[in-house]
Protein backbone atom coordinates (compact mmCIF):
# COMPACT_ATOMS: atom_id res chain seq x y z
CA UNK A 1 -5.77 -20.43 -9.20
CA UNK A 2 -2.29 -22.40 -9.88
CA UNK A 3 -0.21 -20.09 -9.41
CA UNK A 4 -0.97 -18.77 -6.10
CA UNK A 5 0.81 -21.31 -4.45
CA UNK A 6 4.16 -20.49 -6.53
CA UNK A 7 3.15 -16.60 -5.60
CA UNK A 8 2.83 -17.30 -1.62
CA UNK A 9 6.27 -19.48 -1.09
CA UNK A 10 7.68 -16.17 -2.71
CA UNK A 11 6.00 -13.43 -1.29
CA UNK A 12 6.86 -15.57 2.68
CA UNK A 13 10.19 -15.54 1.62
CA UNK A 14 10.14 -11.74 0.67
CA UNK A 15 8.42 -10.84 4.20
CA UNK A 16 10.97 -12.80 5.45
CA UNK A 17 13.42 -10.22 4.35
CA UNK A 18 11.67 -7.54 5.41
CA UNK A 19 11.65 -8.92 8.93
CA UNK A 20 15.49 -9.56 8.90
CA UNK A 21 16.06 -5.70 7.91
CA UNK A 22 13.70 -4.77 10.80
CA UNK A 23 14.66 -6.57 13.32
CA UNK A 24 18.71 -5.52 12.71
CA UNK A 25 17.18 -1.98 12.67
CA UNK A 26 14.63 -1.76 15.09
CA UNK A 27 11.93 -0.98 12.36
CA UNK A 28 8.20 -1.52 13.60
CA UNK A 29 5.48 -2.65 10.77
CA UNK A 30 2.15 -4.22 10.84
CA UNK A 31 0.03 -6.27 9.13
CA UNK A 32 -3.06 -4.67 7.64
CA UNK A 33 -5.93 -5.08 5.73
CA UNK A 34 -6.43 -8.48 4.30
CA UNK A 35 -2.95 -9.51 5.57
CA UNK A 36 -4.41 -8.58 9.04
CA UNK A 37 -7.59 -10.89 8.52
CA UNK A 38 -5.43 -13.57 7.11
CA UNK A 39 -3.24 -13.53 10.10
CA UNK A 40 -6.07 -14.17 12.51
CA UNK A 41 -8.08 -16.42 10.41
CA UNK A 42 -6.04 -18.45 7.96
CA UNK A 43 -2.28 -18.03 9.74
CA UNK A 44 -1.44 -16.71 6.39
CA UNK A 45 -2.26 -14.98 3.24
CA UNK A 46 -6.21 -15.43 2.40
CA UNK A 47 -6.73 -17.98 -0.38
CA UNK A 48 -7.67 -15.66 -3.13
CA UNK A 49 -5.31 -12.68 -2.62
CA UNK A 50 -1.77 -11.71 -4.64
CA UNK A 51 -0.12 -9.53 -2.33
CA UNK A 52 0.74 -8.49 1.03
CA UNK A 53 -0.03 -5.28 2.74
CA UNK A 54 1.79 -3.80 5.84
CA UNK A 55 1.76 -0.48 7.48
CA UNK A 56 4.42 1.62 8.93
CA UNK A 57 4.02 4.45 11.09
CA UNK A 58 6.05 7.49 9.27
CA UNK A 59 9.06 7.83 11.21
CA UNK A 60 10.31 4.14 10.44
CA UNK A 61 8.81 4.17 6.83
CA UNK A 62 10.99 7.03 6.47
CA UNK A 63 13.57 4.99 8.15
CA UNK A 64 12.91 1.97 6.10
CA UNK A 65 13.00 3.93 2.83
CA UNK A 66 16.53 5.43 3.43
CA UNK A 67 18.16 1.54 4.73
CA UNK A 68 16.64 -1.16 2.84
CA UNK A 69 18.20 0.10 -0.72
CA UNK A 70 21.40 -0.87 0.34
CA UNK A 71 20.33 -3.83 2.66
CA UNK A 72 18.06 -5.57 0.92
CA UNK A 73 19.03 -8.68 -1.16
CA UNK A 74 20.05 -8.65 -4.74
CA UNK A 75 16.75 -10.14 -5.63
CA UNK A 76 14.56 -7.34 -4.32
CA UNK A 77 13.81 -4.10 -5.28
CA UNK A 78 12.77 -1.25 -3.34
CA UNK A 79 10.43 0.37 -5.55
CA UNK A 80 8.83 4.18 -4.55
CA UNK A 81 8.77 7.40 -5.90
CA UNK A 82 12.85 7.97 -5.87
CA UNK A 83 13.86 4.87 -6.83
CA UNK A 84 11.26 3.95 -9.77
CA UNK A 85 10.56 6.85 -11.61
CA UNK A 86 7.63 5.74 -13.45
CA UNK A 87 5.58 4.41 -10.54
CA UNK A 88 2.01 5.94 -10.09
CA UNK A 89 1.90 4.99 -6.19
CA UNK A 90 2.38 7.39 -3.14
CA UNK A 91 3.72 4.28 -0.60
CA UNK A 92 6.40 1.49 -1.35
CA UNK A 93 6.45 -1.63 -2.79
CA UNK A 94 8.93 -4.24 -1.93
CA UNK A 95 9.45 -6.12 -5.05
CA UNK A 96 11.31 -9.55 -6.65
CA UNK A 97 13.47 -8.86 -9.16
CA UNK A 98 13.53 -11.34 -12.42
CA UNK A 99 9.54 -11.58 -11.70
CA UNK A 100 6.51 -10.59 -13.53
CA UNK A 101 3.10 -9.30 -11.69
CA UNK A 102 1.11 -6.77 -14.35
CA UNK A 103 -2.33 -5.32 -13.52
CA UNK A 104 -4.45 -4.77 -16.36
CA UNK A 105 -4.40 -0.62 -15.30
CA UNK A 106 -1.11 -0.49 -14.96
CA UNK A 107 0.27 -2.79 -18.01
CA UNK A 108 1.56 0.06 -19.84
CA UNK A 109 3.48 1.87 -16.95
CA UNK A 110 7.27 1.34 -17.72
CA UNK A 111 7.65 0.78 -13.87
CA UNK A 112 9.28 -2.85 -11.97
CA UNK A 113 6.68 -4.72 -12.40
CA UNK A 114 7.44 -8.04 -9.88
CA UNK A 115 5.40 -9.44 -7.79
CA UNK A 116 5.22 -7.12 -4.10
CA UNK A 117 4.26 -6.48 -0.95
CA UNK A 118 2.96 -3.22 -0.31
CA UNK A 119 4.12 -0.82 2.37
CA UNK A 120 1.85 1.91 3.46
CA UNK A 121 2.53 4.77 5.66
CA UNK A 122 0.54 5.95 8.47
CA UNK A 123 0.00 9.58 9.59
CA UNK A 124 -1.66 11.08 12.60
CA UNK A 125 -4.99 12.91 11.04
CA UNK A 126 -6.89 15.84 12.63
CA UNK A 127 -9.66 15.00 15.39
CA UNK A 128 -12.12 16.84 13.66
CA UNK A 129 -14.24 15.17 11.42
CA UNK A 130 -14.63 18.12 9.24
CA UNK A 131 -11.11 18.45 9.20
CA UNK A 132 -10.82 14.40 8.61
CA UNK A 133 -12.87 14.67 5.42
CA UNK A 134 -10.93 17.91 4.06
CA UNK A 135 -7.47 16.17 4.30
CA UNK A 136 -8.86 12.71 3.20
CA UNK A 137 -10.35 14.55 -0.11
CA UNK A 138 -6.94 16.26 -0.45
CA UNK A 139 -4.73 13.25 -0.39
CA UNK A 140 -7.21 10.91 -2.56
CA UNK A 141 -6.95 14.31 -5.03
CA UNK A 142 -3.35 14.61 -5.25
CA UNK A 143 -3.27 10.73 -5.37
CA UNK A 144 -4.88 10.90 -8.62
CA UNK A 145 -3.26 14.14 -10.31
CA UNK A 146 0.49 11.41 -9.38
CA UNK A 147 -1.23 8.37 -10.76
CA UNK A 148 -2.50 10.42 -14.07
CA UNK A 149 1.21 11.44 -14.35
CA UNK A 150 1.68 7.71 -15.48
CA UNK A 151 -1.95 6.50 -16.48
CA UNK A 152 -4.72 7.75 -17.63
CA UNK A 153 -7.91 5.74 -15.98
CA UNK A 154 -10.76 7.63 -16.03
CA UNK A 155 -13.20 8.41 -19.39
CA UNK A 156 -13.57 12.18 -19.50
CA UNK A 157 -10.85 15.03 -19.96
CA UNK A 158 -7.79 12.62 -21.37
CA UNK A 159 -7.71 9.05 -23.04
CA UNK A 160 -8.99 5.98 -21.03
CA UNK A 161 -6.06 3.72 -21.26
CA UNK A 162 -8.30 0.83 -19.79
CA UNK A 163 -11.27 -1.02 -20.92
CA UNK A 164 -13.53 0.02 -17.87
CA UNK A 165 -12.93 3.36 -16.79
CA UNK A 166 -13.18 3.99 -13.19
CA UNK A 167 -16.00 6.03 -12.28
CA UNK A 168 -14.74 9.96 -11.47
CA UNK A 169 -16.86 12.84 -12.21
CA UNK A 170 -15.99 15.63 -15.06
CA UNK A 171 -15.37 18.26 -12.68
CA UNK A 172 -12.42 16.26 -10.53
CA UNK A 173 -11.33 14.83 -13.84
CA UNK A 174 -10.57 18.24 -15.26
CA UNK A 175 -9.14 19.27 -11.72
CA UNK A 176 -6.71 16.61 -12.03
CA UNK A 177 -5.86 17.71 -15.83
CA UNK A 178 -5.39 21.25 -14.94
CA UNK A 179 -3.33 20.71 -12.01
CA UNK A 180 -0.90 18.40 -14.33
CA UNK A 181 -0.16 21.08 -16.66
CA UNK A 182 1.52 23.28 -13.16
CA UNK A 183 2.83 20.89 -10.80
CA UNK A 184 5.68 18.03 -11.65
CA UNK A 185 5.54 14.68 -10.53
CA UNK A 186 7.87 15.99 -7.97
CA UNK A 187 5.77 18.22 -6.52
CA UNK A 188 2.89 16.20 -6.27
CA UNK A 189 4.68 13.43 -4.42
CA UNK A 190 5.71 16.72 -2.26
CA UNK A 191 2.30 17.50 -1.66
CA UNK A 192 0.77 14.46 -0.83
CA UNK A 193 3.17 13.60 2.13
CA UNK A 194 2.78 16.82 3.38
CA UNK A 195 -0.76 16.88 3.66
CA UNK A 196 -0.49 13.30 4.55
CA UNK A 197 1.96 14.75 7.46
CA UNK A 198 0.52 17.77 8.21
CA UNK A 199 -0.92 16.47 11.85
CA UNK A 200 1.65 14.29 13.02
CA UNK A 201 3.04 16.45 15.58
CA UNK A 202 -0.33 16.39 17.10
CA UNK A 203 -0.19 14.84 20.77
CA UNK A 204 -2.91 12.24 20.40
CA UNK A 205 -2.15 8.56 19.86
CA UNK A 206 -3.84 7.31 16.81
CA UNK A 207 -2.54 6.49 13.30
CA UNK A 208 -4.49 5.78 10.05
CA UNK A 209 -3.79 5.52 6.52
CA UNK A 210 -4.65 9.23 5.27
CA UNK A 211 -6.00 8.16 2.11
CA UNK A 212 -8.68 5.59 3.79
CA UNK A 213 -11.29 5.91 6.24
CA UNK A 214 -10.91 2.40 7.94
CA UNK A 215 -7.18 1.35 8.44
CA UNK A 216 -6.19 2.98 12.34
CA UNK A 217 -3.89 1.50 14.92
CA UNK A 218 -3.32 3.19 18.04
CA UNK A 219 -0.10 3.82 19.99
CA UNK A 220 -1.13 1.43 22.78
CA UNK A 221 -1.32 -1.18 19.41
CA UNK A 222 2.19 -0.32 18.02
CA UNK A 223 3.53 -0.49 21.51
CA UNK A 224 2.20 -4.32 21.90
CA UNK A 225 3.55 -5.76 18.67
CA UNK A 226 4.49 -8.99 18.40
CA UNK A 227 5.50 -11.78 15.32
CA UNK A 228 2.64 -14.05 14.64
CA UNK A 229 2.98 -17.28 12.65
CA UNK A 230 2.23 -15.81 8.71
CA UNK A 231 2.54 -19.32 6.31
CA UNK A 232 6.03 -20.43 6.34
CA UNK A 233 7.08 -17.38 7.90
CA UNK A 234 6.04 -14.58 10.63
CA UNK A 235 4.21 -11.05 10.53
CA UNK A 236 4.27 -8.07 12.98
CA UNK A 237 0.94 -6.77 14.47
CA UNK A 238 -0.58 -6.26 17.00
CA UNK A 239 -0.40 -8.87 20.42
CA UNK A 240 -4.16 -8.83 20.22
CA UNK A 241 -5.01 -8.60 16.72
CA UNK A 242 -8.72 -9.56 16.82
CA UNK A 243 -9.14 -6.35 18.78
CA UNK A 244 -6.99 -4.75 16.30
CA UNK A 245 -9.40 -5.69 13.50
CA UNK A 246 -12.39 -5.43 15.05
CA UNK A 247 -14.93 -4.41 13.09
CA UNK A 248 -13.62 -6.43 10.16
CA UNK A 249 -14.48 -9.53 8.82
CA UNK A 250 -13.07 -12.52 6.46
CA UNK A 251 -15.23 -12.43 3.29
CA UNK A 252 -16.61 -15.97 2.17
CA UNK A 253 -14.69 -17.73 -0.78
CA UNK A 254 -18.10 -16.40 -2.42
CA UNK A 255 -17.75 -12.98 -1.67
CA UNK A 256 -14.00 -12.60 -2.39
CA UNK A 257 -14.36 -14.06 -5.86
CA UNK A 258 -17.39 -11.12 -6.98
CA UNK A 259 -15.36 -8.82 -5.36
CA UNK A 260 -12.44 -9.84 -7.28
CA UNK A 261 -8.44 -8.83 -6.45
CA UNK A 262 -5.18 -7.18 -8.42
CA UNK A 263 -6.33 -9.09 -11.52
CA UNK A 264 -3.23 -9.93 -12.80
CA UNK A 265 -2.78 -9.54 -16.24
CA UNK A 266 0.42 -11.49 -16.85
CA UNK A 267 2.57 -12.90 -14.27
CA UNK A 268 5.68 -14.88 -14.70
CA UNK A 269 7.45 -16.30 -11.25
């Protein structure tokens, strides 16, 4: 599409910023996900995608939360749960201010709504797997109850504010009501960190995203990152980041247009 080319220039100029911030601060991220795959494959952001996504592990997303407010540029925005009231998102978004990226979900959340780069954190789950399941049902749960505090996007127990619903059963749709009428938007956020947290003082050496069954990196990992070459710009991962992302794969142009992306619904740059 035309605009992507307008969309990557910015979003390499806003990773650009994040990498000034972390290296004045010592602040470790990594490239995940699609970011990840475009890193080894395309030196850059895949062809068909909007955004990028990075992961920190909690101690320096905490860190990165409290000291890029007041270091970021004027034309950024630091948008998470205390600084953007309105957003329906557990993890950060670094956004551009004066700039327009709406998803056709989220049109009608009175939230910045710029184009972004998403910033995840990482936890330290239980070894488990019983235990992995329990605290991945947990988070996805409480996920929902702080996104339906914005958005409604499911068709039973509340009104479907989008044209396809996505598919969620009665029972965890009337969950999700009931535990909106007790707990604030406050206390949700609460929640999901902590159970997000709950392990981290555990002594073993892997991270994940809580709320996903696929995104780990490993101490060994953090401990090796390096800057690759990211389109006009650079991104942290890994030093060996097909090992990294093994087990993943760069989708054909085929398979990344049925699968589809953000959708954008209107974007101005």
């Amino acid at each position: 599409m035309p605009y992507r080319e307008h969309l990557f220039k910015e979003l390499y100029t806003m990773l650009t910023e994040i990498n000034r911030i972390c290296d004045k601060y010592g602040i470790k991220y990594f490239a995940m996900g699609g970011s990840a795959i475009g890193a080894i494959y395309d030196k850059g952001i895949l062809p068909w995608d909007d955004d990028i996504d990075i992961g920190m592990v909690r101690e320096d997303y905490n860190k990165f939360l409290e000291i890029a407010p007041n270091e970021l540029n004027e034309d950024y925005f630091l948008s998470w749960y205390d600084s953007d009231e309105h957003t329906p998102f557990f993890y950060a978004k670094l956004k551009k201010n004066n700039t327009v990226f709406i998803e056709e979900q989220y049109k009608n959340v009175p939230m910045h709504q710029g184009i972004f780069i998403d910033i995840f954190p990482y936890d330290k789950g239980p070894q488990n797997k019983h235990l992995q399941q329990l605290q991945f049902k947990c988070a996805e749960f409480i996920k929902c109850c702080l996104m339906s505090k914005e958005v409604w996007l499911w068709e039973h127990c509340g009104q479907c504010q989008i044209e396809k619903p996505w598919k969620r059963n009665w029972f965890s749709c009337c969950a999700t009501r009931i535990v909106n009428t007790i707990l604030s938007k406050k206390q949700l956020y609460r929640l999901i960190v902590f159970i997000q947290s709950y392990y981290n003082s555990d002594k073993h050496n892997s991270y994940k995203l809580i709320n996903t069954f696929v995104d780990y990196i490993s101490k060994e990992q953090i401990d090796s990152i390096i800057y690759h070459t990211f389109g006009t710009t650079q991104i942290m991962g890994p030093a060996d980041m097909a090992e990294y992302m093994k087990g993943f794969r760069r989708f054909t142009n085929e398979e990344a247009l049925s699968r589809g992306g953000h959708s954008p619904y209107l974007i101005e740059l």
